[in-house]
C-alpha atoms as a PDB file:
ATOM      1  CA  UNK A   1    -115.925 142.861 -18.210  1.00  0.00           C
ATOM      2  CA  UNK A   2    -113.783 142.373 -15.409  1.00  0.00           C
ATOM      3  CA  UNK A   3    -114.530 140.314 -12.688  1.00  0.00           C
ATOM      4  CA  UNK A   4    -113.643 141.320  -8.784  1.00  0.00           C
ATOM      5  CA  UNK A   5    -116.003 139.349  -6.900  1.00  0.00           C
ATOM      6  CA  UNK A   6    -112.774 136.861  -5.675  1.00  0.00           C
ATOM      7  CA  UNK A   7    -109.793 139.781  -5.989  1.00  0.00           C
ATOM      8  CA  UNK A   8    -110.089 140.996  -2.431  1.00  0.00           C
ATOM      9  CA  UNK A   9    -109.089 136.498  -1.222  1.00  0.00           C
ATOM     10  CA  UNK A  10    -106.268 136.872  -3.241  1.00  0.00           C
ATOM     11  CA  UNK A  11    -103.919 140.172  -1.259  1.00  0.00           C
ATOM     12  CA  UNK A  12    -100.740 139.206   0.690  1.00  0.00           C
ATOM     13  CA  UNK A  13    -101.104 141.174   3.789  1.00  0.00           C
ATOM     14  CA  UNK A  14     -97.406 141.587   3.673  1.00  0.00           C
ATOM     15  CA  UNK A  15     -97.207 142.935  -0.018  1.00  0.00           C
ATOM     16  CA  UNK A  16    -100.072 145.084   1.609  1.00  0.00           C
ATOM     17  CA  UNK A  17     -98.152 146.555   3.906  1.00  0.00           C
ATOM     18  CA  UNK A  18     -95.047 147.368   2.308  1.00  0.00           C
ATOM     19  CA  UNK A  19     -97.016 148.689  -0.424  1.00  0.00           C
ATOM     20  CA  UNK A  20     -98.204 151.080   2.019  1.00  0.00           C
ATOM     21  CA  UNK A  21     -94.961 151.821   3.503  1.00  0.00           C
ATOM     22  CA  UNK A  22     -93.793 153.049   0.248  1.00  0.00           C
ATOM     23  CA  UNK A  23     -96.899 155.213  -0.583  1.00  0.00           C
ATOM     24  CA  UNK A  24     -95.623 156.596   2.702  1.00  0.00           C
ATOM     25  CA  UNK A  25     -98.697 156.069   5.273  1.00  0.00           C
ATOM     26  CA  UNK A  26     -97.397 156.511   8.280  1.00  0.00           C
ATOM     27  CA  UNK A  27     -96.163 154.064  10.204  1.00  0.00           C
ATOM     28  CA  UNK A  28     -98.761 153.840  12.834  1.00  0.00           C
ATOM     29  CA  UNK A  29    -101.736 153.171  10.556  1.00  0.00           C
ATOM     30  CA  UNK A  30     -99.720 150.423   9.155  1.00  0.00           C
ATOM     31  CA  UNK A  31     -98.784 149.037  12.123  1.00  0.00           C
ATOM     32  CA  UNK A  32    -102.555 149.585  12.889  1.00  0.00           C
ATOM     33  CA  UNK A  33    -103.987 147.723   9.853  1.00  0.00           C
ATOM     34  CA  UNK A  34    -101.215 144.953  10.520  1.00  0.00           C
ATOM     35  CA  UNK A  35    -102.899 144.382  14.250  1.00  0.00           C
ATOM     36  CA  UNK A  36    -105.762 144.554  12.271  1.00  0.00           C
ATOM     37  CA  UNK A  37    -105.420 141.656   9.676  1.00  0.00           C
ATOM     38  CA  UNK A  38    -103.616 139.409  12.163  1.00  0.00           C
ATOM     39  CA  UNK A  39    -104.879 136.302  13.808  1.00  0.00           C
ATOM     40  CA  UNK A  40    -108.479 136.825  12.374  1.00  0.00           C
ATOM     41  CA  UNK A  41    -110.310 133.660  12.099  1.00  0.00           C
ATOM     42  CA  UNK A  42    -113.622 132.377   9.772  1.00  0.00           C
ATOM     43  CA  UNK A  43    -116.503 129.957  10.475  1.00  0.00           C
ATOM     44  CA  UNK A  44    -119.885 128.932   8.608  1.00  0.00           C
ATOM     45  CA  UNK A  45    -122.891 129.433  10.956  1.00  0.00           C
ATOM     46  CA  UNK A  46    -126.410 127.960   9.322  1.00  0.00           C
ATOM     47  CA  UNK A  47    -129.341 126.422  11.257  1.00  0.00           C
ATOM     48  CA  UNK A  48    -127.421 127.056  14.709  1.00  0.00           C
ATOM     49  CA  UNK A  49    -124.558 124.611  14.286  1.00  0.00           C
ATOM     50  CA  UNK A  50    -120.959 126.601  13.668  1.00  0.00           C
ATOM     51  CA  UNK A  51    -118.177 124.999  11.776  1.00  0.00           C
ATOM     52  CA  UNK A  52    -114.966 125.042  13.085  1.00  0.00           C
ATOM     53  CA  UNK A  53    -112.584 128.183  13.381  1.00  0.00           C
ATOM     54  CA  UNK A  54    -110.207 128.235  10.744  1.00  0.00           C
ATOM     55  CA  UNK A  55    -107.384 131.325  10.892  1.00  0.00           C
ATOM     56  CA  UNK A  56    -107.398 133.586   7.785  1.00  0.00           C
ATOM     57  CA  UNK A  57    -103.816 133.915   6.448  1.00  0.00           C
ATOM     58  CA  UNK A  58    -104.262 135.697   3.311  1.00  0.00           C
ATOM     59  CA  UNK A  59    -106.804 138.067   2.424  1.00  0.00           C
ATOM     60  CA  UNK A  60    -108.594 141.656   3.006  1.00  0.00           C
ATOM     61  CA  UNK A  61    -111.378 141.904   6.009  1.00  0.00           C
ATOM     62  CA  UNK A  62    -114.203 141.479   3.550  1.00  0.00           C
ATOM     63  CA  UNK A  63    -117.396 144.262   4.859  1.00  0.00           C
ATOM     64  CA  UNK A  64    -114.657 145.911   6.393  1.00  0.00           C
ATOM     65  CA  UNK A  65    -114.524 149.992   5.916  1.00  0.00           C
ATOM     66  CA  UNK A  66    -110.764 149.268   5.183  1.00  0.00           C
ATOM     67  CA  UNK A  67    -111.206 146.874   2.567  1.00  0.00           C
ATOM     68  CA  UNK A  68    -111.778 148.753  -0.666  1.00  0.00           C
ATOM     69  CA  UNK A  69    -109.019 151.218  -0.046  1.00  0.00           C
ATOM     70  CA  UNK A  70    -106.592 148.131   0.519  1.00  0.00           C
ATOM     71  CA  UNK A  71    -107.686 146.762  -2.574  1.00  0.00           C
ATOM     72  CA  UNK A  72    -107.267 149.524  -4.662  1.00  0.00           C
ATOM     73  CA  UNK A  73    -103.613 150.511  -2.727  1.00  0.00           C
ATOM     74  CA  UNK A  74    -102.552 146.730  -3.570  1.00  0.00           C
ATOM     75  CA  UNK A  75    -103.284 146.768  -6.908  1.00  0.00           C
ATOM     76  CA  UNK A  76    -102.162 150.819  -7.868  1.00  0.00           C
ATOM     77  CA  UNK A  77     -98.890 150.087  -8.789  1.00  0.00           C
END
């Protein structure tokens, strides 16, 4: 067994991207999922009291639609 449930914290977004360069996506989309990724930010919310932002600086958009295919492009080589 293989375990994944952490593997989508653990992608450089700039590995990512060059990654995707070479696969040859076109350079808007990356450009695109770079805009994307960048200056994203995370907070706990329970019982109506937030925790403070904190920026996200490595890591996929996890729930996103884009995730998955990110994954699987960052680890296909």
């Amino acid at each position: 067994m293989v375990d994944f449930s952490r593997a989508f914290d653990i992608v450089p977004r700039l590995v990512l991207l060059q990654k995707l360069q070479r696969y040859g996506v076109p350079s808007y989309i990356v450009s695109w999922l770079a805009n994307f990724l960048t200056d994203r930010t995370q907070a706990v919310v329970t019982h109506a009291r937030s925790s403070i932002k904190l920026a996200i600086t490595r890591s996929i958009v996890q729930g996103s639609g884009i995730g998955p295919i990110s994954f699987v492009a960052h680890i296909g080589d």
